[in-house]
Structures are given as C-alpha cells and as structure tokens.
C-alpha atoms as a PDB file:
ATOM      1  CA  UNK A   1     118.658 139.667 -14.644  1.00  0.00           C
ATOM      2  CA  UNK A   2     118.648 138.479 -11.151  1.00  0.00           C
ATOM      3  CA  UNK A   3     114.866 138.986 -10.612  1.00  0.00           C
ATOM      4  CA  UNK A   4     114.294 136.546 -13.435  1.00  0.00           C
ATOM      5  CA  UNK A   5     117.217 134.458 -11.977  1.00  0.00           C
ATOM      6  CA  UNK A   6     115.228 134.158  -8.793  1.00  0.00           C
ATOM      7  CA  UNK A   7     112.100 133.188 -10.117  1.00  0.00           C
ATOM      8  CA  UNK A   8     112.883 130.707 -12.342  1.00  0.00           C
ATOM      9  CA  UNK A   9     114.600 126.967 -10.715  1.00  0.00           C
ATOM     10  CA  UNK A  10     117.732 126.445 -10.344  1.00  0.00           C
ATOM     11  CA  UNK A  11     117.850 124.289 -13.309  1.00  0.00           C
ATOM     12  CA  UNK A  12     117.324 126.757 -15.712  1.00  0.00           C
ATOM     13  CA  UNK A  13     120.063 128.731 -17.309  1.00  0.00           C
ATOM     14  CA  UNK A  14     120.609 132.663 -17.728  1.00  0.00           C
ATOM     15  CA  UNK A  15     123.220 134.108 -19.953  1.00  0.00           C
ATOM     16  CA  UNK A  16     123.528 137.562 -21.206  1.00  0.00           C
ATOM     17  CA  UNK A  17     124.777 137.816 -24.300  1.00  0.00           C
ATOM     18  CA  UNK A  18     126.554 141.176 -25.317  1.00  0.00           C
ATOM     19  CA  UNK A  19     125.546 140.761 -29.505  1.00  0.00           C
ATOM     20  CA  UNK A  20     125.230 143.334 -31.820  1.00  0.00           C
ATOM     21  CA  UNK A  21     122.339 141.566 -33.250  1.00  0.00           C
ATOM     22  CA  UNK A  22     119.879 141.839 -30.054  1.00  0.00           C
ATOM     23  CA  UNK A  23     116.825 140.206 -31.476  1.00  0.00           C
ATOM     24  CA  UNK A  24     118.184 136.881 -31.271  1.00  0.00           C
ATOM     25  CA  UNK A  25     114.746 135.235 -31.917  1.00  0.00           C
ATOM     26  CA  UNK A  26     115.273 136.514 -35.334  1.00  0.00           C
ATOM     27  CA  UNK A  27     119.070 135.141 -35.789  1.00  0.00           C
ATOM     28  CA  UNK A  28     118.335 132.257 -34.029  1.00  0.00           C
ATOM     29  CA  UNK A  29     116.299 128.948 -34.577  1.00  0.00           C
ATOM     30  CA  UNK A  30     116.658 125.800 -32.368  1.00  0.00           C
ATOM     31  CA  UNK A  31     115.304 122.783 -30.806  1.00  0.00           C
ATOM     32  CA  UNK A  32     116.877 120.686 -27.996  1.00  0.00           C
ATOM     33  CA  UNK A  33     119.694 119.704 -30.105  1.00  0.00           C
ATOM     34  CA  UNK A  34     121.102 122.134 -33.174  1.00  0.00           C
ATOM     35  CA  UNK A  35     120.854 125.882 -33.394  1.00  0.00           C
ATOM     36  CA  UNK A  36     120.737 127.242 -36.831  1.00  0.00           C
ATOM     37  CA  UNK A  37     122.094 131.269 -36.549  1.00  0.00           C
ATOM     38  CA  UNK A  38     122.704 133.902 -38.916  1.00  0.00           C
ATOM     39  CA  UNK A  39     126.092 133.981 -40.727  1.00  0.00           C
ATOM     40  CA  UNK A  40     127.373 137.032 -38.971  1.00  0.00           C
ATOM     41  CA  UNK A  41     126.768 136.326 -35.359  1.00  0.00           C
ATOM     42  CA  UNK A  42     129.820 136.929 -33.058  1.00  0.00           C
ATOM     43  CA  UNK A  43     131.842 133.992 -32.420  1.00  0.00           C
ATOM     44  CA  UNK A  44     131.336 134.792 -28.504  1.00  0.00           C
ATOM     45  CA  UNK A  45     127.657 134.592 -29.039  1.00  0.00           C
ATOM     46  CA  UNK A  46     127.867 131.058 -30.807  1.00  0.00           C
ATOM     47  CA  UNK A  47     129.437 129.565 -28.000  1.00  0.00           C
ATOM     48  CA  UNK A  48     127.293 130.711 -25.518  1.00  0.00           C
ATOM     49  CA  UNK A  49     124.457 129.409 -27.274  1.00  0.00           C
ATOM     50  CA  UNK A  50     126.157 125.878 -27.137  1.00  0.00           C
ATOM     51  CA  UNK A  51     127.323 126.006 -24.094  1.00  0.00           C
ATOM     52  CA  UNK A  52     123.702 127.729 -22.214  1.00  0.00           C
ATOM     53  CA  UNK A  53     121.602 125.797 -25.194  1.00  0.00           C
ATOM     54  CA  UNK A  54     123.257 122.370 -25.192  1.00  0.00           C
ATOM     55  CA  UNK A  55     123.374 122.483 -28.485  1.00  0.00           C
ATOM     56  CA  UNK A  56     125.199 122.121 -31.874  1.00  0.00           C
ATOM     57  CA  UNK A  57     125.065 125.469 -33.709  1.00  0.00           C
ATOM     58  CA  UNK A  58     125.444 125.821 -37.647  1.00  0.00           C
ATOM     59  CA  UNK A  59     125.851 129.293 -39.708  1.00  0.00           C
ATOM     60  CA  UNK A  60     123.329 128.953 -42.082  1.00  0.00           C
ATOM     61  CA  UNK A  61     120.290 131.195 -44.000  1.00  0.00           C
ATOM     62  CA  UNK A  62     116.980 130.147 -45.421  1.00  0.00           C
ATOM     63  CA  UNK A  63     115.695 130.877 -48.152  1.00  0.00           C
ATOM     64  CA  UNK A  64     118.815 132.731 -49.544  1.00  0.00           C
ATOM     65  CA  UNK A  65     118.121 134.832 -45.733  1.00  0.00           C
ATOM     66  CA  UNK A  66     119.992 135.307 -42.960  1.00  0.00           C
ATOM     67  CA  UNK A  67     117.184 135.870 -40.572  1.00  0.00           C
ATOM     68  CA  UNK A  68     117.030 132.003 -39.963  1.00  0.00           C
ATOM     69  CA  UNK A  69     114.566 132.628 -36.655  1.00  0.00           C
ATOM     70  CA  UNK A  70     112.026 134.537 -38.117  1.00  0.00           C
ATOM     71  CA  UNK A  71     111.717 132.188 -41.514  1.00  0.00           C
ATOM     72  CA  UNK A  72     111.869 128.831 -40.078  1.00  0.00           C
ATOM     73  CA  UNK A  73     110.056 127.303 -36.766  1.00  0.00           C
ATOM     74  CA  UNK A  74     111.649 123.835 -35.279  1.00  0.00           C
ATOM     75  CA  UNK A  75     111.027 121.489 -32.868  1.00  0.00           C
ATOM     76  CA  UNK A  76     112.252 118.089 -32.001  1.00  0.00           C
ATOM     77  CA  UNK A  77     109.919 116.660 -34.422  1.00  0.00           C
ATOM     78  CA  UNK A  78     109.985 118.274 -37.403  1.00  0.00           C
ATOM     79  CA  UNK A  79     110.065 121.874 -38.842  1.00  0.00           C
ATOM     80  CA  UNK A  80     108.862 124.670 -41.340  1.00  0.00           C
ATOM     81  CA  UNK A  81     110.738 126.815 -43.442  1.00  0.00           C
ATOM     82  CA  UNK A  82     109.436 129.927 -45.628  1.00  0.00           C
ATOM     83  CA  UNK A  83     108.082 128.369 -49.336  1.00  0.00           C
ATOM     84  CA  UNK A  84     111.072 130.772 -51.332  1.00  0.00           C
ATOM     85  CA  UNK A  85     113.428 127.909 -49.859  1.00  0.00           C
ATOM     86  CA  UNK A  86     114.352 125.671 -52.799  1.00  0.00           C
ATOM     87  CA  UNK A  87     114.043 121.988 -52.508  1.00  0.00           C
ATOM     88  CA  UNK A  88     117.717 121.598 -52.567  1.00  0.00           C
ATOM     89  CA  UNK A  89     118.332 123.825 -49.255  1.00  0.00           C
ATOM     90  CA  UNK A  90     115.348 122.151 -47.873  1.00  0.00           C
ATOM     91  CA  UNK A  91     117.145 118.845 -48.269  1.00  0.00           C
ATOM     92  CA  UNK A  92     120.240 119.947 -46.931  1.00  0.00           C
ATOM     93  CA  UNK A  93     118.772 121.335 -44.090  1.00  0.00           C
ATOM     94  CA  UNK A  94     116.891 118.270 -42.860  1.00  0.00           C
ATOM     95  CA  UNK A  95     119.717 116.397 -43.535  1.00  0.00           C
ATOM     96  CA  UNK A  96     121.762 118.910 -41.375  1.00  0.00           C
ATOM     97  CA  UNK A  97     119.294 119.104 -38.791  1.00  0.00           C
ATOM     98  CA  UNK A  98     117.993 115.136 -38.726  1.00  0.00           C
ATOM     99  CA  UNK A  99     114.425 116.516 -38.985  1.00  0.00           C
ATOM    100  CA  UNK A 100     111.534 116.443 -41.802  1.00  0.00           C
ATOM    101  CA  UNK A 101     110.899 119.943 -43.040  1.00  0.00           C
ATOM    102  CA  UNK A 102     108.664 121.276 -45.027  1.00  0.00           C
ATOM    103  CA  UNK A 103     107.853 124.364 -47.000  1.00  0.00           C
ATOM    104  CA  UNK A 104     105.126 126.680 -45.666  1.00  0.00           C
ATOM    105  CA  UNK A 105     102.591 129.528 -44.731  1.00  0.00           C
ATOM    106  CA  UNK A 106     100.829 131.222 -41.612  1.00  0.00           C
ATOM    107  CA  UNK A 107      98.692 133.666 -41.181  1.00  0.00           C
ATOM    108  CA  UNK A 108      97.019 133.687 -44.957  1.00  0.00           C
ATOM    109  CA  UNK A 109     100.133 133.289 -46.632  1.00  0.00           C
ATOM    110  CA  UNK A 110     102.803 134.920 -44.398  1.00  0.00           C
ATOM    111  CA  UNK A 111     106.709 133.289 -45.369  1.00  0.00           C
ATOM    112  CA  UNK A 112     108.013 135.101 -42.214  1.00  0.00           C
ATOM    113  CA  UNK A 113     107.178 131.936 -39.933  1.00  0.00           C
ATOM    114  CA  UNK A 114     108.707 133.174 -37.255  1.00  0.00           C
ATOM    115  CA  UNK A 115     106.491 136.320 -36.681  1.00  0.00           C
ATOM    116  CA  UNK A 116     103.257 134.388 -36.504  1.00  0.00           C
ATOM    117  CA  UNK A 117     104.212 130.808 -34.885  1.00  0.00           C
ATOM    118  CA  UNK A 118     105.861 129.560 -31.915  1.00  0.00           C
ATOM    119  CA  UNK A 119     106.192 125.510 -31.337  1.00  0.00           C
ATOM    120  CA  UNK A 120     107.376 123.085 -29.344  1.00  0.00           C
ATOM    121  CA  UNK A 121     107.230 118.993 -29.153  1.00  0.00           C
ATOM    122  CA  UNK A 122     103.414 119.127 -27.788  1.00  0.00           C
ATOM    123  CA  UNK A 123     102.003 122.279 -29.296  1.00  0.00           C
ATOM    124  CA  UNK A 124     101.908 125.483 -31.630  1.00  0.00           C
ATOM    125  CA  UNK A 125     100.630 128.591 -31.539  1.00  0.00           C
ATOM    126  CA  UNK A 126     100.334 130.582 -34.333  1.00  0.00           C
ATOM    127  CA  UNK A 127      98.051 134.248 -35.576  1.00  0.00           C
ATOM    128  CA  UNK A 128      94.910 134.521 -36.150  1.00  0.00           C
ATOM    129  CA  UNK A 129      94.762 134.577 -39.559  1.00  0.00           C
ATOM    130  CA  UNK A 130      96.055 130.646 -39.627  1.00  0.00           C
ATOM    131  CA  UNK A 131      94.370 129.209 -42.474  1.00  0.00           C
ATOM    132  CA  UNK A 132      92.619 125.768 -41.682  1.00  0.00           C
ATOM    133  CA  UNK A 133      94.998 124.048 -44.694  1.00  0.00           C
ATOM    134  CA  UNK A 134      98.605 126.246 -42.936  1.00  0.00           C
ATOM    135  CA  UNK A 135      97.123 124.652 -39.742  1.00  0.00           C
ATOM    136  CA  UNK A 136      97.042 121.190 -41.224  1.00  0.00           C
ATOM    137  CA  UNK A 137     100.447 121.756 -42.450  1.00  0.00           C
ATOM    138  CA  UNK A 138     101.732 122.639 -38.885  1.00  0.00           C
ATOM    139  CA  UNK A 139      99.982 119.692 -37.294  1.00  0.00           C
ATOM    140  CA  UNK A 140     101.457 116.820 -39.911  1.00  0.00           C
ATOM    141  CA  UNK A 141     105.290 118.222 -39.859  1.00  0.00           C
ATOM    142  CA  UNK A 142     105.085 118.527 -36.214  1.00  0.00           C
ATOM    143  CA  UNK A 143     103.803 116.126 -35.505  1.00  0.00           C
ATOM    144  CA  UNK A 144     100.910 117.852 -33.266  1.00  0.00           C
ATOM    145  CA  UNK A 145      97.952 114.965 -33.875  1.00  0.00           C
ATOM    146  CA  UNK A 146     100.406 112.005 -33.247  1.00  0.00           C
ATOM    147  CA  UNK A 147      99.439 111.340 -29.592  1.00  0.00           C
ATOM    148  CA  UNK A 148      96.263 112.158 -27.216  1.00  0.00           C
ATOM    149  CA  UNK A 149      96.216 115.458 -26.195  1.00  0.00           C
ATOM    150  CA  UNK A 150      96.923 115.875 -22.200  1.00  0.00           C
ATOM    151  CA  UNK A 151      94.596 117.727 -19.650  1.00  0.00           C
ATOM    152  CA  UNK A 152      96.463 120.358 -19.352  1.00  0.00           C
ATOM    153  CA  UNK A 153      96.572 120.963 -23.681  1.00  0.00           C
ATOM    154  CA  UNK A 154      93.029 120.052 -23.373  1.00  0.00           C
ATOM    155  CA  UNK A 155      92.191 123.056 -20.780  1.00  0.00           C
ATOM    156  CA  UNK A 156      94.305 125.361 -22.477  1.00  0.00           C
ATOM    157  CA  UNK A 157      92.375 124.930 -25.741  1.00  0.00           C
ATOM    158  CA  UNK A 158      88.863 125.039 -24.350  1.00  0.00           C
ATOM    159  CA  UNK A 159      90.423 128.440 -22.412  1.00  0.00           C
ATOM    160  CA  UNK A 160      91.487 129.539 -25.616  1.00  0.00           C
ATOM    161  CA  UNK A 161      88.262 128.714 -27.638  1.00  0.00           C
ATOM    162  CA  UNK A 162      86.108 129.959 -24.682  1.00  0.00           C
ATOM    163  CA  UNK A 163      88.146 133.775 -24.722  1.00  0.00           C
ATOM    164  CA  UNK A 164      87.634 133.619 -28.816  1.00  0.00           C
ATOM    165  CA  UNK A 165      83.965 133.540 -28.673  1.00  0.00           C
END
C-alpha cells in the first residue's frame, strides 16, 4: 500500500477497506458524485466509500441483481444498465442518480456491462466483440461524440487502431 501511496500525488486518496466482498468493482458503481453498492455491503465499507469517494452512496441492485458494478457502467454524463432492468427501475434509477440511462449490450450481446466496459466523462473502452450498433449506444448515453476529441484521445486511438492491425 505504501508503494502505490508513493507513486501516486498527494492528492489522491488510499483506503483499505477490510470487506468481505473484495471485488468491489463488482459491488460497486460510481461517478464523481453517487455510488450505487450492493445491499449487503458492511456499513464500515459504505462510509469509507463516501468519505475516500466524495460521494453519496445508495443500496441498490439492477436488474433484480445485487452485483450493481458489473451490470451497470456510469459516468458523469450518463450511464448503462443490463437490458433485464425494467423500465420502471430504470426510471428510478436516473431519477436517483440525476443521469440518463439506458438499457444495453457489449461485446455481441453481453448484459454483464461491467466485465467488458470501463468509462469515464471523455472516453470508453470496451471488448472486442463491441458491436458497431452497442458502440453507438455507448457513444449517445455518454455522451462520447458531444465535443472534439483532444490530442491526447486522438493519439491514443490511432495507437490503438495502429496495434489492431
């Protein structure tokens, strides 16, 4: 813990969290400002999350699951959730979370979102097996085409294409 601690700045915050639940990325979704986690996670845990996270944090499941990490994705603009979440807890969740959400795939179909897609307020990667229509999807809820893409997103996708071919 204290070689990452070193090598990250100052600015960034390390907490261990002693959880029974250990792969947090599956009982955990966020963005900068709520935390969805699963129903059972230790009270100690929560409030580490808000305090490290800076966020608000809300028990919740999707789609009838309490794995919220690993079948939703957020950001800060929008989010997807696995298609087995009804309209009605789609609502309530972007009502909950003050984001637009939307229902959908990666990797040819996959509803685990979480195994195949990580995003954030600029970009998303997801598997290989991204459909062209998931990765329309993706772009349009998050908001991905909204503004020109900088150098450095530039680079990294010629890099990208460049190691693909």
């Amino acid at each position: 813990l204290q070689q990452i601690r070193n090598s990250l700045p100052d600015s960034v915050k390390i907490q261990r969290v002693e959880e029974r639940l250990s792969a947090l990325g599956n009982v955990v979704a966020c963005n900068d400002y709520v935390a969805l986690v699963h129903p059972d996670l230790d009270r100690e845990t929560e409030e580490i999350l808000a305090d490290v996270l800076k966020v608000e944090v809300f028990r919740q499941t999707v789609a009838d699951n309490v794995l919220v990490g690993s079948y939703c994705a957020l950001s800060n603009q929008g989010g997807l959730v696995s298609p087995k979440t009804s309209i009605t807890d789609q609502e309530e969740l972007s009502s909950l979370l003050q984001i637009p959400l939307v229902a959908g795939t990666i990797n040819r179909g996959a509803d685990v979102i979480g195994a195949g897609m990580v995003v954030n307020d600029w970009c998303a990667f997801t598997g290989q097996d991204t459909t062209s229509t998931e990765l329309s999807v993706i772009e349009s809820v998050f908001k991905l085409n909204d503004s020109q893409p900088s150098a450095i997103s530039k680079e990294m996708r010629a890099s990208l294409i460049e190691s693909m071919t």
